[in-house]
Protein backbone atom coordinates (compact mmCIF):
# COMPACT_ATOMS: atom_id res chain seq x y z
CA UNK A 1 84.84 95.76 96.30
CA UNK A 2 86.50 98.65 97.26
CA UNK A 3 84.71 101.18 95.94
CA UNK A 4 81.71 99.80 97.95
CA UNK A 5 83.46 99.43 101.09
CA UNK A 6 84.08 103.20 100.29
CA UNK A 7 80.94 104.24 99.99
CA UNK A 8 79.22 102.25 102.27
CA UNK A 9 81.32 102.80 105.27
CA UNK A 10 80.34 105.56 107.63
CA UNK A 11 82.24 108.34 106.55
CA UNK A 12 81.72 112.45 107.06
CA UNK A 13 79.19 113.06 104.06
CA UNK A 14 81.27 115.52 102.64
CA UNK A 15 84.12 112.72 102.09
CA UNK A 16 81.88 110.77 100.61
CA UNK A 17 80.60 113.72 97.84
CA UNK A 18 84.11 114.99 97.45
CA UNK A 19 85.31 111.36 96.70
CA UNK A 20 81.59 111.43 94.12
CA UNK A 21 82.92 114.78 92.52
CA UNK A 22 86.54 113.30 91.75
CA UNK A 23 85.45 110.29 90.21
CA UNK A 24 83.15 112.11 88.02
CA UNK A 25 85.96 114.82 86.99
CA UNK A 26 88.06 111.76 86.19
CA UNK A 27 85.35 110.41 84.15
CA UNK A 28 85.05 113.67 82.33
CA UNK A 29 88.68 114.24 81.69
CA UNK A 30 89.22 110.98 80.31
CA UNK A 31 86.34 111.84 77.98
CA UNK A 32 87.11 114.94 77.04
CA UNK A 33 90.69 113.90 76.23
CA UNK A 34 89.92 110.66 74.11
CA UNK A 35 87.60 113.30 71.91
CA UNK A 36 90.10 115.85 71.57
CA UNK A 37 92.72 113.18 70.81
CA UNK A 38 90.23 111.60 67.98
CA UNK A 39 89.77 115.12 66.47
CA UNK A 40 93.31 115.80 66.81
CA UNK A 41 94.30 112.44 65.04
CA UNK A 42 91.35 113.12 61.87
CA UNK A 43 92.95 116.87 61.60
CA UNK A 44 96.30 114.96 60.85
CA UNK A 45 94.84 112.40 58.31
CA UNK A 46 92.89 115.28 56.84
CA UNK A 47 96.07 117.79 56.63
CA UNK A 48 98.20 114.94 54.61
């Protein structure tokens, strides 16, 4: 598991919440995206 090798190893703590905060901006984005792409997609069904 890298992700556990990662977080277990003994790196500066700042690494290891700046590597926390990107994942959870990723998880975010992906979220926000795959909402405004499903609203997006019902305003087209809607429109025709």
């Amino acid at each position: 598991m890298i992700l556990l090798d990662v977080f277990s190893s003994p790196i500066a703590p700042g690494a290891q919440t700046f590597l926390l905060i990107v994942c959870i901006l990723i998880g975010l984005g992906a979220g926000i995206s795959a909402v405004d792409a499903r609203s997006t997609f019902k305003g087209k069904k809607s429109d025709h």
